[in-house]
C-alpha atoms as a PDB file:
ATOM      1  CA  UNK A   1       0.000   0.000   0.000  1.00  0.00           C
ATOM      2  CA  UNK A   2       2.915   2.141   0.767  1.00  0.00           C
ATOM      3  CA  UNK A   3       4.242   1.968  -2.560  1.00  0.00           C
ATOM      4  CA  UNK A   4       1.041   2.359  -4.457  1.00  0.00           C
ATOM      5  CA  UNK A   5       0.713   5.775  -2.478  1.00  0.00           C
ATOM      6  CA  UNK A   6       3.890   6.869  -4.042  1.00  0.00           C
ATOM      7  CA  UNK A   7       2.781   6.380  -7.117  1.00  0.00           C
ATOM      8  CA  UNK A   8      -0.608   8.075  -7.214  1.00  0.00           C
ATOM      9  CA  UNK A   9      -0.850  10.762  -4.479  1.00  0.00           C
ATOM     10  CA  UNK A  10       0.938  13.160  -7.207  1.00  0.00           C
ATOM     11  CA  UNK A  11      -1.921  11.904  -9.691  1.00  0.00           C
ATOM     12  CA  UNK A  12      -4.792  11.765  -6.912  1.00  0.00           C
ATOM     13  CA  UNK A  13      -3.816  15.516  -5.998  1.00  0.00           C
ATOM     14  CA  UNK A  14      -3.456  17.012  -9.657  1.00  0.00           C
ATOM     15  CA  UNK A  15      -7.143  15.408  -9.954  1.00  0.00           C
ATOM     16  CA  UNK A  16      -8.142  17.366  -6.981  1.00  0.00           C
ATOM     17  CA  UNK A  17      -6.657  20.379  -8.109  1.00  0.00           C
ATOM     18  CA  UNK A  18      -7.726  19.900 -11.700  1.00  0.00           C
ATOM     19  CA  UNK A  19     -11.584  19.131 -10.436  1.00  0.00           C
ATOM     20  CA  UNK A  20     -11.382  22.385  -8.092  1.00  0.00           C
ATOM     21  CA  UNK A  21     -10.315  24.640 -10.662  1.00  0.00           C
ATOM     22  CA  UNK A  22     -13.022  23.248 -13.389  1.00  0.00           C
ATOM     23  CA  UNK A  23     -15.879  23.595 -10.711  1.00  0.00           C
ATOM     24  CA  UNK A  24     -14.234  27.076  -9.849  1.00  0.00           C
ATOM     25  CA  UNK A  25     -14.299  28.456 -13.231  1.00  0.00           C
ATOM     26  CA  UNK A  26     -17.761  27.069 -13.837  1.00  0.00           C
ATOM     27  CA  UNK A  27     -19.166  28.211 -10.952  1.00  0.00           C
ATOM     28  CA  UNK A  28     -17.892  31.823 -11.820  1.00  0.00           C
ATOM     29  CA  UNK A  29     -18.760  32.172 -15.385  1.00  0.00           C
ATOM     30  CA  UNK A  30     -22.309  30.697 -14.523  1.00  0.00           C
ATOM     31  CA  UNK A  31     -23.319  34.004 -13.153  1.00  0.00           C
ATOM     32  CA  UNK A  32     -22.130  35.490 -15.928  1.00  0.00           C
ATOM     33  CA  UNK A  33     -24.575  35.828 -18.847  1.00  0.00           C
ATOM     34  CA  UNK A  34     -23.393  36.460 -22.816  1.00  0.00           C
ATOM     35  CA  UNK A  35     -24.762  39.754 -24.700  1.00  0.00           C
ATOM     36  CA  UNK A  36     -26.527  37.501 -27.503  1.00  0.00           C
ATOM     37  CA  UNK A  37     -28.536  34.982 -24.798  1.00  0.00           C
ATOM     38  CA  UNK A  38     -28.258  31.629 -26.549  1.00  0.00           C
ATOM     39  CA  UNK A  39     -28.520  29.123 -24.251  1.00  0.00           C
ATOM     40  CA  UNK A  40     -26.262  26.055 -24.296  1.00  0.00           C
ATOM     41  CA  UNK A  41     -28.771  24.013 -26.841  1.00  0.00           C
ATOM     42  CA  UNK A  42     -29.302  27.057 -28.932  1.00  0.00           C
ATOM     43  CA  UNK A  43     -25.083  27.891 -29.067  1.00  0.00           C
ATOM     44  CA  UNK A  44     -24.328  24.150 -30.030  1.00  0.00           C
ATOM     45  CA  UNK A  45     -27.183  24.013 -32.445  1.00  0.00           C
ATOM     46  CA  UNK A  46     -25.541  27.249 -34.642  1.00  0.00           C
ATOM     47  CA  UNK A  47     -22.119  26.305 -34.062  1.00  0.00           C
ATOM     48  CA  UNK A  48     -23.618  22.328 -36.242  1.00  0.00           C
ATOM     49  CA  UNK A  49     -25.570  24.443 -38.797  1.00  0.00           C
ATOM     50  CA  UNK A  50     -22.929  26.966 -39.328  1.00  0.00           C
ATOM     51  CA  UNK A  51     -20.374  23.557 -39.901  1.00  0.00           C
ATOM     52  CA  UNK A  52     -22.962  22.245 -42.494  1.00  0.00           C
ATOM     53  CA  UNK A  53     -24.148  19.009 -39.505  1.00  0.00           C
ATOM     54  CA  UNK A  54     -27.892  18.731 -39.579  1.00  0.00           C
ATOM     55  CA  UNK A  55     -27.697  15.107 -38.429  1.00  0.00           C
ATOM     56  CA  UNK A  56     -26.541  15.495 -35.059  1.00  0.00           C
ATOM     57  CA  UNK A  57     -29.490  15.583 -32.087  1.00  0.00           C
ATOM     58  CA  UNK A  58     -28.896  17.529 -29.497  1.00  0.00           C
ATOM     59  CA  UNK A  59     -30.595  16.161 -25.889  1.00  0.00           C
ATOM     60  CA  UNK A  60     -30.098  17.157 -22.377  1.00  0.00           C
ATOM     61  CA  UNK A  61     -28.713  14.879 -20.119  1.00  0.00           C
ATOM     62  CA  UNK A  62     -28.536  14.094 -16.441  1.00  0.00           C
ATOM     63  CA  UNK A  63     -25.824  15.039 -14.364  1.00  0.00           C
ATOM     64  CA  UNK A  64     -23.410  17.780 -13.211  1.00  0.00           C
ATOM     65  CA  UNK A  65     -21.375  17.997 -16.200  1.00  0.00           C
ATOM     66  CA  UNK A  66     -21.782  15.300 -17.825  1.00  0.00           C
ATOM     67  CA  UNK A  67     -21.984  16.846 -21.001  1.00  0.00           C
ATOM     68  CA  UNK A  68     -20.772  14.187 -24.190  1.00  0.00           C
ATOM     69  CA  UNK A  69     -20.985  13.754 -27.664  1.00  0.00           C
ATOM     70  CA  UNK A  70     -21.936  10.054 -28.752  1.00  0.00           C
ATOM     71  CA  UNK A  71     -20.580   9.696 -32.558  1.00  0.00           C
ATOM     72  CA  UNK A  72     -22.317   5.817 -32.751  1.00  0.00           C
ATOM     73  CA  UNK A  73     -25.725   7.378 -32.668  1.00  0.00           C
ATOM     74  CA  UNK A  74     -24.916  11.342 -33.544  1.00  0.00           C
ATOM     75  CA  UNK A  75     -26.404  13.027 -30.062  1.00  0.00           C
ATOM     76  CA  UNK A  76     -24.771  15.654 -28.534  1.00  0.00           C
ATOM     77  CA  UNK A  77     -25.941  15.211 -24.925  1.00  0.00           C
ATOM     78  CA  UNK A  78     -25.978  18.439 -22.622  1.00  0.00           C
ATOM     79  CA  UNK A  79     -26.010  18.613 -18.742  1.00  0.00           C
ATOM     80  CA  UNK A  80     -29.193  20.924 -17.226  1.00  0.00           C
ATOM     81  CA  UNK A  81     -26.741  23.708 -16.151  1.00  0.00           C
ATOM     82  CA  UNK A  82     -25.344  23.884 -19.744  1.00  0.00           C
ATOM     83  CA  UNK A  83     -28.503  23.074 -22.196  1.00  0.00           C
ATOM     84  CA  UNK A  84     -30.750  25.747 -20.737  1.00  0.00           C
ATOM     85  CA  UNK A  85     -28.047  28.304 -19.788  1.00  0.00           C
ATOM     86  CA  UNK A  86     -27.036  31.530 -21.818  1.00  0.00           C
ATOM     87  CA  UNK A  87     -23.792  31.590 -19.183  1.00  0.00           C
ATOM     88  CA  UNK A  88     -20.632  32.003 -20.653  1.00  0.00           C
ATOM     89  CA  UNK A  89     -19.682  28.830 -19.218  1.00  0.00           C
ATOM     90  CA  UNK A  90     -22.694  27.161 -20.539  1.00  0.00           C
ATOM     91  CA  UNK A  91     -21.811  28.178 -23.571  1.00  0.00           C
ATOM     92  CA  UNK A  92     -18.106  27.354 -23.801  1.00  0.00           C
ATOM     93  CA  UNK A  93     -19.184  23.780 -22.759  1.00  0.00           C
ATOM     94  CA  UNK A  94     -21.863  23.158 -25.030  1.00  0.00           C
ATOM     95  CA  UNK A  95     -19.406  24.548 -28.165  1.00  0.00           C
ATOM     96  CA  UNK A  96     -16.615  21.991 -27.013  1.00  0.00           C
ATOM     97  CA  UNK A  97     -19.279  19.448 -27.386  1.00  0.00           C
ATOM     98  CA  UNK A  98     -20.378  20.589 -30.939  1.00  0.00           C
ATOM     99  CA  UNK A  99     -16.302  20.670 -31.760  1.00  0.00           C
ATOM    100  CA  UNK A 100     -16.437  16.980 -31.604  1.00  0.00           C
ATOM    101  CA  UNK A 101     -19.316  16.496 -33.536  1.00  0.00           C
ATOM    102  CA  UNK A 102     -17.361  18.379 -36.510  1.00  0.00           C
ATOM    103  CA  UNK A 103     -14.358  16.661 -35.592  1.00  0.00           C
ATOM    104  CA  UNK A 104     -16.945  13.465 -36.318  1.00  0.00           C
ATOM    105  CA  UNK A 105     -18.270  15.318 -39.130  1.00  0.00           C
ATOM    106  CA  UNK A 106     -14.509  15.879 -40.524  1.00  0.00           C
ATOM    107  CA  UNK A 107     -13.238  12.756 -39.564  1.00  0.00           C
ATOM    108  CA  UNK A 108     -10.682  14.249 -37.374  1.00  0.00           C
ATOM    109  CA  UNK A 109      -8.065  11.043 -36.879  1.00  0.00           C
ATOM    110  CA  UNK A 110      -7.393  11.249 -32.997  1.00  0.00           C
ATOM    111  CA  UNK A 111     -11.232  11.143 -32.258  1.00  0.00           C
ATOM    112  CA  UNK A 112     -11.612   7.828 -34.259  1.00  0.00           C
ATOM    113  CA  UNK A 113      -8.572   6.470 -32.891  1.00  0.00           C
ATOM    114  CA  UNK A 114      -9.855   7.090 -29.425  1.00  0.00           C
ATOM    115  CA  UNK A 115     -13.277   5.697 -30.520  1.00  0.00           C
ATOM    116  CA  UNK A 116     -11.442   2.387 -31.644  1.00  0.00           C
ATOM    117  CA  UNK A 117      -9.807   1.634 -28.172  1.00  0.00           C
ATOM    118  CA  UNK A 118     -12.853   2.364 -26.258  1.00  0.00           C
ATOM    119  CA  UNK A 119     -13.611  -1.479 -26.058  1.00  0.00           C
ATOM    120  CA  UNK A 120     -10.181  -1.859 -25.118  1.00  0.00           C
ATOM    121  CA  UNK A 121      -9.960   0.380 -22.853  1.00  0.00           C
ATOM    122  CA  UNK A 122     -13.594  -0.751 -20.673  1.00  0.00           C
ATOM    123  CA  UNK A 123     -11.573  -4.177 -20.505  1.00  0.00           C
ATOM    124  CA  UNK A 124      -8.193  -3.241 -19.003  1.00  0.00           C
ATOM    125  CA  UNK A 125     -10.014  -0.551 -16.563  1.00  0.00           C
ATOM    126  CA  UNK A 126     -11.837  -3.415 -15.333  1.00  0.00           C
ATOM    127  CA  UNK A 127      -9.659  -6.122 -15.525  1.00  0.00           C
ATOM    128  CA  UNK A 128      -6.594  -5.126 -15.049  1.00  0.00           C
ATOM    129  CA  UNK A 129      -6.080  -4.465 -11.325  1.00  0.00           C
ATOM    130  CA  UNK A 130      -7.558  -7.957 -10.621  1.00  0.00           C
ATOM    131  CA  UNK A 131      -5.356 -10.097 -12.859  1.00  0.00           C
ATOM    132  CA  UNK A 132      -2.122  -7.987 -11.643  1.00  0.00           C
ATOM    133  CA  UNK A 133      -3.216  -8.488  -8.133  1.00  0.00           C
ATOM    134  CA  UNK A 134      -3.963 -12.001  -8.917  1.00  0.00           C
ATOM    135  CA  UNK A 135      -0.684 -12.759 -10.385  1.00  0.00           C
ATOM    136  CA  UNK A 136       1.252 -10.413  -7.575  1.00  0.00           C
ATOM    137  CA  UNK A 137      -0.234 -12.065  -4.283  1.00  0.00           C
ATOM    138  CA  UNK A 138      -1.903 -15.254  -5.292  1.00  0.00           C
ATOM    139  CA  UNK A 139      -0.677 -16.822  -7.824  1.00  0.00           C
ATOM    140  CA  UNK A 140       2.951 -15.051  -8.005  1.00  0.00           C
ATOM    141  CA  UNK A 141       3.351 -15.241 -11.747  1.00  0.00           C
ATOM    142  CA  UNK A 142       4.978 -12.759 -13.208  1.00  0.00           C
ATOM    143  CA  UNK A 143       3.154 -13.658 -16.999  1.00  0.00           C
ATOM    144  CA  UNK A 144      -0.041 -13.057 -14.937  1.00  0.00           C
ATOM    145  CA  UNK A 145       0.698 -10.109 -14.137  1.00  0.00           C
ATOM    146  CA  UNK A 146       2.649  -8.764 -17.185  1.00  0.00           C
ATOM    147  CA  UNK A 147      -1.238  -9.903 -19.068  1.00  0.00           C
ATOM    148  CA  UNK A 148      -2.329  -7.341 -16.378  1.00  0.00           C
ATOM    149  CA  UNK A 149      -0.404  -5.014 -17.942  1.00  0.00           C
ATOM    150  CA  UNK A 150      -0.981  -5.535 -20.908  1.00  0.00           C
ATOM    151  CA  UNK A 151      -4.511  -4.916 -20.544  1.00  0.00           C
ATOM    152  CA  UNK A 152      -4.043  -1.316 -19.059  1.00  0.00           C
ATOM    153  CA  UNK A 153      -1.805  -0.301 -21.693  1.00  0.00           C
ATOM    154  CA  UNK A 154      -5.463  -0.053 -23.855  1.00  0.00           C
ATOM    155  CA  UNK A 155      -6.526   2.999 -20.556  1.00  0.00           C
ATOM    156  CA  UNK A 156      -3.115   4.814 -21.113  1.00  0.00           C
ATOM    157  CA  UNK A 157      -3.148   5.233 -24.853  1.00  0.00           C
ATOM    158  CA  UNK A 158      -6.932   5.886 -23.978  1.00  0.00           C
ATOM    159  CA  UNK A 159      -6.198   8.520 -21.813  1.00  0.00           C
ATOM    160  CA  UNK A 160      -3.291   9.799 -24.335  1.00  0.00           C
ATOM    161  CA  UNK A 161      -4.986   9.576 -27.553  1.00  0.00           C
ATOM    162  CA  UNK A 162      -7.807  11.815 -25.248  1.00  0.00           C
ATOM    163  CA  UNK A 163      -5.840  14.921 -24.946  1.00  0.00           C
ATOM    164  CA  UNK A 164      -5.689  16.073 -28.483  1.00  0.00           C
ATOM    165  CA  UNK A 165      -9.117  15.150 -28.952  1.00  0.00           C
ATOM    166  CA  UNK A 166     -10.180  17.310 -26.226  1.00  0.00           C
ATOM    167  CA  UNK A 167      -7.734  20.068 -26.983  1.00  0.00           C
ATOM    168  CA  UNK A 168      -8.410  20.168 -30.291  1.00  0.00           C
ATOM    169  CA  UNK A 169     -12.217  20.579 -29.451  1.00  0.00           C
ATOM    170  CA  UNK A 170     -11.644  23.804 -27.144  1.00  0.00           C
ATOM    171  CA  UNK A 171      -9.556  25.033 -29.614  1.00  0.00           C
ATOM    172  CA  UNK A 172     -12.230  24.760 -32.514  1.00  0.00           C
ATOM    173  CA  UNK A 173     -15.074  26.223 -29.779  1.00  0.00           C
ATOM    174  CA  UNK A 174     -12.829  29.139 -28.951  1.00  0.00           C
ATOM    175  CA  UNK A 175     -12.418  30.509 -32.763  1.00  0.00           C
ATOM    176  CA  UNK A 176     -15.766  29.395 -33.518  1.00  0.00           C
ATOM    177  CA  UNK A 177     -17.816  31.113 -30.968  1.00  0.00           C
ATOM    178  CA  UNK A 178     -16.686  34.403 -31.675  1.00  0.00           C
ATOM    179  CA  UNK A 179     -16.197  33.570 -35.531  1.00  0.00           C
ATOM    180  CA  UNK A 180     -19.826  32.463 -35.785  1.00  0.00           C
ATOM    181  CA  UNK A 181     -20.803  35.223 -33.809  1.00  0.00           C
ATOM    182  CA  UNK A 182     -21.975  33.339 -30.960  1.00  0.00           C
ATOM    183  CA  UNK A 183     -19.725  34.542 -28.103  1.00  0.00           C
ATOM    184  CA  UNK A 184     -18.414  38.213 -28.285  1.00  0.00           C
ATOM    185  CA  UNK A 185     -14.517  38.820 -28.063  1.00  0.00           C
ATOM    186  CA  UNK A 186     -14.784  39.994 -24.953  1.00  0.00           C
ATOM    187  CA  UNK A 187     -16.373  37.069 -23.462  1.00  0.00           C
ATOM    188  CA  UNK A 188     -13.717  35.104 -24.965  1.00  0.00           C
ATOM    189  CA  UNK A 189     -11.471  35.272 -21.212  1.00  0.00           C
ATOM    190  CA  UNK A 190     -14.164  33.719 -19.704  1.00  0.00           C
ATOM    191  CA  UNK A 191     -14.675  30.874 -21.781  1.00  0.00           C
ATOM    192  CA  UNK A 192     -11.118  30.018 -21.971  1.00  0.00           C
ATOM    193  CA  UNK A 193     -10.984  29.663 -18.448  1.00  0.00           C
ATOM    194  CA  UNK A 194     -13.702  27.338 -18.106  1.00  0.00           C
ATOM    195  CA  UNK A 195     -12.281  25.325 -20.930  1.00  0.00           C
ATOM    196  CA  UNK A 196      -8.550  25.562 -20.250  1.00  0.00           C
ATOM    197  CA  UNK A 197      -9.671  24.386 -16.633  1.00  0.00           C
ATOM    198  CA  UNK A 198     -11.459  21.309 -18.218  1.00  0.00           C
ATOM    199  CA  UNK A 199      -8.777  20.492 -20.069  1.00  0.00           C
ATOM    200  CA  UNK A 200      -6.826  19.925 -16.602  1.00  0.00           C
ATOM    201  CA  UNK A 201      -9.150  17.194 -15.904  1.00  0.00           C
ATOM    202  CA  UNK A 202      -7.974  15.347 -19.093  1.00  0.00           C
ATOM    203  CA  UNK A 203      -4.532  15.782 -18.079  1.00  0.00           C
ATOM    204  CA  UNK A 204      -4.955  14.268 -14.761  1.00  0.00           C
ATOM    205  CA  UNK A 205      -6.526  11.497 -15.785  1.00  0.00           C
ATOM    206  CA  UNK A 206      -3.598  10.925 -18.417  1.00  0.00           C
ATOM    207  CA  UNK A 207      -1.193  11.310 -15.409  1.00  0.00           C
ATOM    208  CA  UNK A 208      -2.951   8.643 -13.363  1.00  0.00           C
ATOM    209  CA  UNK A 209      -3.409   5.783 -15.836  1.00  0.00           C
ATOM    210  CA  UNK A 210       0.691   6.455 -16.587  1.00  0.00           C
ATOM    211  CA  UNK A 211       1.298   6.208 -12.750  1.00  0.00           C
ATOM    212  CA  UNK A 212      -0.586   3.044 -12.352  1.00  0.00           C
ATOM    213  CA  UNK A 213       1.137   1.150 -15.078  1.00  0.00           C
ATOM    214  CA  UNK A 214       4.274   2.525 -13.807  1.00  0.00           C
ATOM    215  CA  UNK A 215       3.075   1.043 -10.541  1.00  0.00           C
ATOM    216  CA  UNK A 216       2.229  -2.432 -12.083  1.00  0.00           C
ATOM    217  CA  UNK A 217       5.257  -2.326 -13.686  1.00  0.00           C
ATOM    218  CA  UNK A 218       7.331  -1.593 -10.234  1.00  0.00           C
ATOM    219  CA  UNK A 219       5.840  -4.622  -8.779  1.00  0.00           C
ATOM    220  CA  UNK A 220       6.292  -7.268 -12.077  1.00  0.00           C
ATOM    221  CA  UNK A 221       9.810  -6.185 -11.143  1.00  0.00           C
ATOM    222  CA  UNK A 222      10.042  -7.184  -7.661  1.00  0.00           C
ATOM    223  CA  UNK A 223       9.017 -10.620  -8.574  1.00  0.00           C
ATOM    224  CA  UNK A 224      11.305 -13.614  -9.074  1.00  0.00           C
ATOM    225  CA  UNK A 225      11.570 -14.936 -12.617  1.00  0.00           C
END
């Protein structure tokens, strides 16, 4: 346990930090509302028109920001405090969102790349732990365990392949709000802090898939051959 501790309380407090910071900015650009008065729905709806998408649905969803796009079935899903907001951070969310849907649309590389280890990546989250556990303490194989490993290398290149993806989509919501004329320019601070503080999130989670296999990999090499 010591060891594992090591390994992740630099991950487990970047998440912290990285989750306080997104909440933060959220929180602050919530109260503040955008000249034009889209709402989130409305903001994500332009931003697909203006890209020439008129296949993608736009829902809301359940959950504090839990805001996805789904390319299987084309539906842009929206959280309540971002599908019914005109907040600038409503609106910064909901035009990330519609920047994967064009990423979809343009068949941005990354995003199918990251679509194609999803199955992969379920497995080894699940998995993984138990079979490197397994083969650390019970059985005390070390090919058990290196399958372990093997398994969560599909979470980090998950969690890897995710940052552009996500970057990339902030990027395109940033020069598209203001190019389409749904953000002002001076409401473009605000939105970049909400979405540079998301972004954080993505990082973190990179960091602490890379720390766990580097803590898997730490304790294949304690074992005897």
């Amino acid at each position: 346990m010591g060891m594992y501790l090591i390994f992740m309380i630099p991950a487990i407090l970047l998440s912290l930090w990285a989750s306080f910071r997104t909440k933060s900015a959220f929180n602050k650009y919530q109260k503040v509302r955008t000249a034009r008065g889209l709402t989130g729905a409305q903001a994500a709806h332009e931003m697909l028109q203006r890209a020439g998408i008129f296949d993608v649905k736009i829902v809301q969803a359940q959950g504090f920001l839990s805001d996805h796009y789904n390319p299987v079935n084309k539906t842009l899903a929206l959280s309540p405090p971002v599908y019914g907001s005109n907040s600038v951070s409503a609106i910064g969310v909901a035009c990330h969102e519609a920047g994967h849907a064009i990423q979809h649309a343009q068949h941005y590389a990354p995003l199918w790349l990251r679509s194609a280890l999803v199955p992969m990546a379920n497995i080894g989250s699940t998995l993984s732990y138990f079979i490197v556990m397994a083969g650390f303490l019970l059985l005390h194989s070390k090919e058990t365990v290196y399958f372990g490993i093997l398994l969560f290398l599909g979470v980090v290149l998950f969690q890897i392949v995710t940052l552009p993806v996500e970057y990339d989509a902030s990027a395109r919501a940033k020069r598209l709000a203001v190019a389409n004329g749904i953000t002002l320019p001076q409401e473009q601070e605000g939105m970049n802090r909400v979405l540079n503080a998301a972004a954080l999130t993505y990082v973190a989670a990179a960091v602490s898939s890379i720390m766990t296999l580097l803590y898997y990999v730490t304790l294949a090499g304690r074992m005897r051959d």
